[in-house]
C-alpha atoms as a PDB file:
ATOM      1  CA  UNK A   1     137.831 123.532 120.720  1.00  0.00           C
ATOM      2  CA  UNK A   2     135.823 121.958 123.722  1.00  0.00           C
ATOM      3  CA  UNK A   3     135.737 118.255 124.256  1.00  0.00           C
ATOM      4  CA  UNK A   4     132.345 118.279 122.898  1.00  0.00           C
ATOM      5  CA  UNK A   5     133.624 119.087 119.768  1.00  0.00           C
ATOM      6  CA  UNK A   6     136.536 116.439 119.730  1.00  0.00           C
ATOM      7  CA  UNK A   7     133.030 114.204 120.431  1.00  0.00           C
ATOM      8  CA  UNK A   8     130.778 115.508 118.155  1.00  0.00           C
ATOM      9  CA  UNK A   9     133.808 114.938 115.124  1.00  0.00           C
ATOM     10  CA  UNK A  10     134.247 111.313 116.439  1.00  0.00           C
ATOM     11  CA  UNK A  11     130.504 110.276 116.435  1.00  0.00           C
ATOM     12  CA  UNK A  12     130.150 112.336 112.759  1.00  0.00           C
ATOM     13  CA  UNK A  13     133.186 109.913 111.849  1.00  0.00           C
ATOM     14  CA  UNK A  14     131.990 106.905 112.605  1.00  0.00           C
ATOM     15  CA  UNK A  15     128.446 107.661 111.774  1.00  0.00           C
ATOM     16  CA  UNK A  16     130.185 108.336 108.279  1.00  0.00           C
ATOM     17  CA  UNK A  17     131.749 105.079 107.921  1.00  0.00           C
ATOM     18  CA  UNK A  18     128.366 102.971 107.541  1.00  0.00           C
ATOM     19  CA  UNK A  19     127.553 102.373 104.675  1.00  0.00           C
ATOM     20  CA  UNK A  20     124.039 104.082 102.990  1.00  0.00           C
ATOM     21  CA  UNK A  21     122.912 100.620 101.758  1.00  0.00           C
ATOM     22  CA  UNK A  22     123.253  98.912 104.892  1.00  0.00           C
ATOM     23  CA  UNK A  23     120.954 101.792 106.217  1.00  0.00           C
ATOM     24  CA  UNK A  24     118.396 102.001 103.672  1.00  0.00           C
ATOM     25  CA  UNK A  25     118.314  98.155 104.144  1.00  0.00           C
ATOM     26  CA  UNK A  26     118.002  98.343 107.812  1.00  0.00           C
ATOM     27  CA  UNK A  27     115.234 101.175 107.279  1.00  0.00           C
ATOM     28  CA  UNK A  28     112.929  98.984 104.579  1.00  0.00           C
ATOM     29  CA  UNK A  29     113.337  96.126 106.630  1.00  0.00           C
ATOM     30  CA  UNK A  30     112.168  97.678 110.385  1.00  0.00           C
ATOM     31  CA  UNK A  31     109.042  98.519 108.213  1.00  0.00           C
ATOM     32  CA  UNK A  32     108.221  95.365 106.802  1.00  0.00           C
ATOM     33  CA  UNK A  33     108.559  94.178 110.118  1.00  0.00           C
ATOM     34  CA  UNK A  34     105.831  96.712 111.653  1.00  0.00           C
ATOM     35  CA  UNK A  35     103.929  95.897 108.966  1.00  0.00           C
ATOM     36  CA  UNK A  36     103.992  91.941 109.252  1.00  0.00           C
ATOM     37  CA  UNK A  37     103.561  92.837 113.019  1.00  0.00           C
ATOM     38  CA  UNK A  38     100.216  95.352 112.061  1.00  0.00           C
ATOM     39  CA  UNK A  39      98.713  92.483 110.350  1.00  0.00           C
ATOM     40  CA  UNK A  40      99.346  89.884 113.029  1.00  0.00           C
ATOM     41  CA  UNK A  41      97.905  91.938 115.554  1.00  0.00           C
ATOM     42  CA  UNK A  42      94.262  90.222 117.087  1.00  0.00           C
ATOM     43  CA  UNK A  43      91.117  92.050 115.741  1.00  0.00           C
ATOM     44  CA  UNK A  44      90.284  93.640 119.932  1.00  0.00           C
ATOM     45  CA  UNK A  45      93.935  95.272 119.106  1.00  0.00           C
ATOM     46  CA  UNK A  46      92.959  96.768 115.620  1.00  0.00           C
ATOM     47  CA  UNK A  47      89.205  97.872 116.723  1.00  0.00           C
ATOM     48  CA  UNK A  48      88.818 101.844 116.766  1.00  0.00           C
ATOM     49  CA  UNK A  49      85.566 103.033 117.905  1.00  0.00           C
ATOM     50  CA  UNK A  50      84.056 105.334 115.851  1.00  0.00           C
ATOM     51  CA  UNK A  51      81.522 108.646 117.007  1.00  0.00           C
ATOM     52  CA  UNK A  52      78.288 106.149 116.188  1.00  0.00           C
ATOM     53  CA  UNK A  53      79.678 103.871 118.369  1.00  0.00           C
ATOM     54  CA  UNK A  54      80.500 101.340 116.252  1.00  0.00           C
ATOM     55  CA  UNK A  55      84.034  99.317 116.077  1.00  0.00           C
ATOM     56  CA  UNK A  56      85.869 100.176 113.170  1.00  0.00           C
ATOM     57  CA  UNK A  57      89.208  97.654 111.481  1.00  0.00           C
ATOM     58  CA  UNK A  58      91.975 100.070 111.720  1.00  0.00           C
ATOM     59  CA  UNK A  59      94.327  97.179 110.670  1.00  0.00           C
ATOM     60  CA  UNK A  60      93.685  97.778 106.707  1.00  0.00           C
ATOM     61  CA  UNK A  61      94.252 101.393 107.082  1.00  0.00           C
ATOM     62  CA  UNK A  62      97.436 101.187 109.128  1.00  0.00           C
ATOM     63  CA  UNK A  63      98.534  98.197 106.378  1.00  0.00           C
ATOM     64  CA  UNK A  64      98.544 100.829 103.705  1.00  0.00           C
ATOM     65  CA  UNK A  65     100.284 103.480 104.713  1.00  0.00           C
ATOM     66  CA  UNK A  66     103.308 100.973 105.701  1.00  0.00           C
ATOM     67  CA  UNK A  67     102.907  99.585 101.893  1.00  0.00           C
ATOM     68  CA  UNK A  68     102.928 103.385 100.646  1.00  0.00           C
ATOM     69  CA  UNK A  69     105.859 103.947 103.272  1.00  0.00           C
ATOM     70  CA  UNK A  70     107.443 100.017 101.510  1.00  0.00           C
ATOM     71  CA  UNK A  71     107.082 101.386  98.041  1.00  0.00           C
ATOM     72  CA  UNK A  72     108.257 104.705  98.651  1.00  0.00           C
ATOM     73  CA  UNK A  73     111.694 104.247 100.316  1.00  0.00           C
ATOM     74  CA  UNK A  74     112.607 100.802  98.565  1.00  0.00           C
ATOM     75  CA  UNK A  75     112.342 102.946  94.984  1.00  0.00           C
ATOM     76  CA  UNK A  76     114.142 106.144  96.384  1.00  0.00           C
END
């Protein structure tokens, strides 16, 4: 074996050794955050312009896919 291997079976080990709840926690919770952040974003940051030319809210749009993204990972 090379010392990449010895490496790779230490970082697998200790990778191992966290628990899935912690991580599933720390998952849900980094997108609640983006989402909290999406929302407190000001409107110039949120405005997409669209082929008309006219400025377009992306914030609601971006807001929903996090709460589909929320909904799907805290019931999985």
């Amino acid at each position: 074996m090379t010392p990449l291997h010895y490496f790779g079976d230490l970082v697998r080990d200790l990778l191992l050794r966290v628990p899935l709840g912690a991580v599933r926690i720390l998952f849900v919770s980094t997108l609640a955050v983006l989402l909290l952040w999406v929302l407190r974003l000001p409107q110039r940051d949120v405005s997409g312009i669209a082929t008309s030319g006219q400025r377009h809210n992306l914030r609601p749009w971006a807001a929903v896919a996090l709460l589909v993204q929320l909904v799907i990972y805290i019931f999985m």
